[in-house]
Protein backbone atom coordinates (compact mmCIF):
# COMPACT_ATOMS: atom_id res chain seq x y z
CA UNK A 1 157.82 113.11 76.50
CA UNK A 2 159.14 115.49 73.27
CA UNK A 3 157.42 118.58 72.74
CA UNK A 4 155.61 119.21 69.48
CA UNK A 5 157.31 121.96 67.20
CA UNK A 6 160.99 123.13 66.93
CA UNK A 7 162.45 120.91 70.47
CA UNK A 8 161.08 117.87 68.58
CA UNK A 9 162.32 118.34 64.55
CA UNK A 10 165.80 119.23 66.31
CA UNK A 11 165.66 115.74 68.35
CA UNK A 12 165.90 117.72 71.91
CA UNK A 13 163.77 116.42 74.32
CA UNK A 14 162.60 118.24 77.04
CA UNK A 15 161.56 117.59 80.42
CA UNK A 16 158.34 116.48 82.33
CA UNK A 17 157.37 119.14 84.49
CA UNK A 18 155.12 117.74 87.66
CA UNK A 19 152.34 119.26 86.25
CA UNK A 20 152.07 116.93 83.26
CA UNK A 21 151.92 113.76 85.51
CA UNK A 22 148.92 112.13 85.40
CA UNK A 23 146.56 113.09 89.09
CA UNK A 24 147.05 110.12 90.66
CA UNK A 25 150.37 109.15 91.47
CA UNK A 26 150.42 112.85 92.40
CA UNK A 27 147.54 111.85 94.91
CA UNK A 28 149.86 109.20 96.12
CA UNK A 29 152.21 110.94 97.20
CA UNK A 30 149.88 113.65 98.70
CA UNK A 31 147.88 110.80 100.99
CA UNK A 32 151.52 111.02 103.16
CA UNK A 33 151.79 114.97 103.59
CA UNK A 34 150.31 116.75 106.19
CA UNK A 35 146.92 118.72 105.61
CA UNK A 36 149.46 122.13 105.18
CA UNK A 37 151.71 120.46 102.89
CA UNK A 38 149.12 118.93 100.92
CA UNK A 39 147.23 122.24 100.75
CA UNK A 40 150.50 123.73 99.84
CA UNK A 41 151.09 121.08 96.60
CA UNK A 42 147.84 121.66 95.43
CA UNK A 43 148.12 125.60 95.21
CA UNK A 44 151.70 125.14 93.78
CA UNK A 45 150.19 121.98 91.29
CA UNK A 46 146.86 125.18 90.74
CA UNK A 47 147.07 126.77 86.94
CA UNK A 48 144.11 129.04 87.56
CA UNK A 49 144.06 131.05 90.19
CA UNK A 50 141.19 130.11 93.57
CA UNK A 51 137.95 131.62 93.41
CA UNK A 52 135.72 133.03 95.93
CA UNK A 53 133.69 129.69 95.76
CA UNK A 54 136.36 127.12 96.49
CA UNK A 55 138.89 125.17 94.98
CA UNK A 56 140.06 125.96 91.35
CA UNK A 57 140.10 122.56 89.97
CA UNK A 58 139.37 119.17 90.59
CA UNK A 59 142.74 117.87 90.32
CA UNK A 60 142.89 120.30 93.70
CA UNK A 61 140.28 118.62 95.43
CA UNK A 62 141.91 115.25 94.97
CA UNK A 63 145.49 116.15 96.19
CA UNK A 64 143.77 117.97 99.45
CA UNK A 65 141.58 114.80 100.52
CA UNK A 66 138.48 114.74 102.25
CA UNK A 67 140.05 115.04 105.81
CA UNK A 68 140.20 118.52 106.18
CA UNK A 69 139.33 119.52 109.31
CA UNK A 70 141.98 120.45 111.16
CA UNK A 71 145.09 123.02 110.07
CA UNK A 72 147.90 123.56 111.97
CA UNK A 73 150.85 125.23 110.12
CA UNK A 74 153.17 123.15 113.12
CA UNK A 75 152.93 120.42 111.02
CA UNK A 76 155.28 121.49 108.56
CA UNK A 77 158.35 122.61 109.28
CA UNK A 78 158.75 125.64 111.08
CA UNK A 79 161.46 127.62 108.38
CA UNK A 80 158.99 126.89 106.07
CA UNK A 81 156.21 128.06 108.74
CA UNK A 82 157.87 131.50 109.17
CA UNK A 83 158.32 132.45 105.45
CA UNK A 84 154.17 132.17 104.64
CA UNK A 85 152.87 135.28 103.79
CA UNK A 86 148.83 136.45 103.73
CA UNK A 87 148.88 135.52 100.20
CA UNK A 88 149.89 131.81 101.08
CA UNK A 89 147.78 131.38 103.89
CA UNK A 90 144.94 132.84 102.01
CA UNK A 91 145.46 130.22 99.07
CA UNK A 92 145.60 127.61 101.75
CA UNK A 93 142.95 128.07 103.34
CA UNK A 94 140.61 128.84 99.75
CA UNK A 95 142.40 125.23 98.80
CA UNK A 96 140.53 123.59 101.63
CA UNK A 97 137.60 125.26 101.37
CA UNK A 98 138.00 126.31 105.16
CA UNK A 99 134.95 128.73 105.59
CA UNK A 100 132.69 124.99 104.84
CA UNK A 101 135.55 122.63 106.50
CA UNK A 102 137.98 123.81 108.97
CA UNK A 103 136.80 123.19 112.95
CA UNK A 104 140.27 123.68 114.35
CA UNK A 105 142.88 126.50 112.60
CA UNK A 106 146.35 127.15 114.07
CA UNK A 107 148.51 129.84 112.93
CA UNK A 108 151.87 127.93 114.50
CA UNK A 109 154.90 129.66 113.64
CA UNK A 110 153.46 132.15 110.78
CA UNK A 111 154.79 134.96 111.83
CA UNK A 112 154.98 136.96 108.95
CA UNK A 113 151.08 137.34 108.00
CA UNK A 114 149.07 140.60 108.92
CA UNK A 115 145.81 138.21 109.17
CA UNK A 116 144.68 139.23 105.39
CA UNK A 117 145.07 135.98 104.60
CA UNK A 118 142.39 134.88 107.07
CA UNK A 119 139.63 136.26 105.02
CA UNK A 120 138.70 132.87 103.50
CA UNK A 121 137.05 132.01 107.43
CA UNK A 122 134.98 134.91 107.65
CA UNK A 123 131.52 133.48 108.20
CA UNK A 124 132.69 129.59 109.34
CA UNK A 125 129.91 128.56 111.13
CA UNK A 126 132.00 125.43 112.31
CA UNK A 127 134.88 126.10 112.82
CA UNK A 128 135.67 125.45 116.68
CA UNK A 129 139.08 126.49 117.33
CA UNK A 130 140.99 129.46 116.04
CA UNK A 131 144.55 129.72 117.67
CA UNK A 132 146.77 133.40 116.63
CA UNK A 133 149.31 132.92 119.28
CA UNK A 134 151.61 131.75 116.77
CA UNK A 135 153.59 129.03 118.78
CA UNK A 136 153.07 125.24 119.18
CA UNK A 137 151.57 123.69 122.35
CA UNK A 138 153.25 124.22 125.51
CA UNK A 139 155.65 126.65 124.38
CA UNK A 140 156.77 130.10 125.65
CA UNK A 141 154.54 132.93 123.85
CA UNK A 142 156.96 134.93 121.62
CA UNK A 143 159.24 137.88 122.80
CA UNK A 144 158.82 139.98 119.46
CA UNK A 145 155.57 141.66 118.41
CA UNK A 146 154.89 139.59 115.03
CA UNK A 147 152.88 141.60 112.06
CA UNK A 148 149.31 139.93 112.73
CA UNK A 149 146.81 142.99 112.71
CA UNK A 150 143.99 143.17 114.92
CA UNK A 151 142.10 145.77 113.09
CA UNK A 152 142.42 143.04 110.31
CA UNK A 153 141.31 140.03 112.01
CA UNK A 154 138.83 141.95 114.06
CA UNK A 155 136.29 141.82 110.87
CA UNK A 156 136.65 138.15 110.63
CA UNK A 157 136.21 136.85 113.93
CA UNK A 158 133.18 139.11 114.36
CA UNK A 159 131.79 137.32 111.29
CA UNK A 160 132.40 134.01 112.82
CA UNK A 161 130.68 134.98 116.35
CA UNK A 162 127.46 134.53 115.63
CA UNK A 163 124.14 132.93 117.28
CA UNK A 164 124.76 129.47 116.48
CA UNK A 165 128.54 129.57 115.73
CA UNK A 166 130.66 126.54 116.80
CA UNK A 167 133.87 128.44 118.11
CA UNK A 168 134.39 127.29 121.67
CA UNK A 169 137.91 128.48 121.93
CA UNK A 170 140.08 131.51 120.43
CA UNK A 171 143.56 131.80 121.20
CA UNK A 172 144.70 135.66 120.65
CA UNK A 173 148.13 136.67 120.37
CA UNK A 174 149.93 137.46 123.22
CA UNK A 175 151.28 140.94 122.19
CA UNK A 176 147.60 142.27 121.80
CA UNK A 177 146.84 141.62 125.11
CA UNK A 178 149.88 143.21 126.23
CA UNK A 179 148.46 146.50 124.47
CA UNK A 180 145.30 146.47 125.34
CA UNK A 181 143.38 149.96 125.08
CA UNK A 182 140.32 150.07 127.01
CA UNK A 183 138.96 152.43 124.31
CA UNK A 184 139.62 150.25 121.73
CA UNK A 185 138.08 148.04 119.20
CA UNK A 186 139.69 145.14 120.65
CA UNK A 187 138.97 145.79 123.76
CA UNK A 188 135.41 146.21 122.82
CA UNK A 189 135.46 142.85 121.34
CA UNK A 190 137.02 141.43 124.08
């Protein structure tokens, strides 16, 4: 494609950016990623920022698929994993709509996030799983005390247990239960 204005009249062409692809070979080659990785193309692919009510445009809605039920961040790969920050994670999970969709929501290998991203679940009345410990299935709990913030997540999870809420399991991590103040807010919750 040649731009319009000075590229074109000097005979330089420029390049397609991803962007100006048509949606759906884009949705193509989303139908083979992983619910994270698709989540994450669609954010990258967004031009307007996401809005309290969803998904910014349709051409997100198309690259994320109906089949979003289920996010677990172990199903990319784990450098990748460990460099998300709240702002990611918070995109993410607006990009899937997760307060209306998620039922199972692992934070594998995120260990850089204070839990501000988690703001888009506050109120999921189905979600059914919530796992903060960080690590995969079957694997040792982690030696270091990662960033996630209690007094931030606190808020949310109270939101979430409700009469009539779906969460049947909630997986804390490790290093708050190591802390544990019987005085405390999270001890009260607990």
């Amino acid at each position: 494609r040649v731009v319009a204005g000075d590229a074109s009249s000097s005979g330089v062409k420029m390049g397609v950016k991803i962007d100006d692809l048509p949606i759906e070979p884009l949705t193509c080659v989303a139908n083979f990623l992983s619910l994270p990785s698709r989540a994450m193309f669609a954010v990258a692919l967004a031009t307007t920022p996401f809005s309290d009510d969803g998904l910014s445009t349709e051409n997100s809605r198309k690259i994320v698929g109906d089949e979003c039920d289920t996010l677990d961040f172990g199903h990319i790969e784990k450098d990748l994993a460990e460099k998300l920050k709240d702002d990611d994670i918070y995109n993410i999970l607006r990009c899937v709509d997760a307060v209306n969709t998620l039922k199972i929501f692992r934070l594998t290998n995120c260990v850089n996030t204070s839990g501000a991203g988690l703001e888009p679940l506050r109120g999921s009345q189905i979600i059914e799983i919530i796992d903060l410990s960080l690590v995969a299935e079957h694997e040792d709990q982690l030696s270091c005390s990662p960033p996630i913030s209690c007094e931030l997540v606190l808020p949310i999870f109270d939101s979430i247990i409700v009469e009539g809420s779906a969460l049947k399991h909630l997986q804390l991590p490790l290093h708050w239960l190591q802390t544990i103040d019987t005085h405390s807010d999270f001890s009260l919750f607990v």
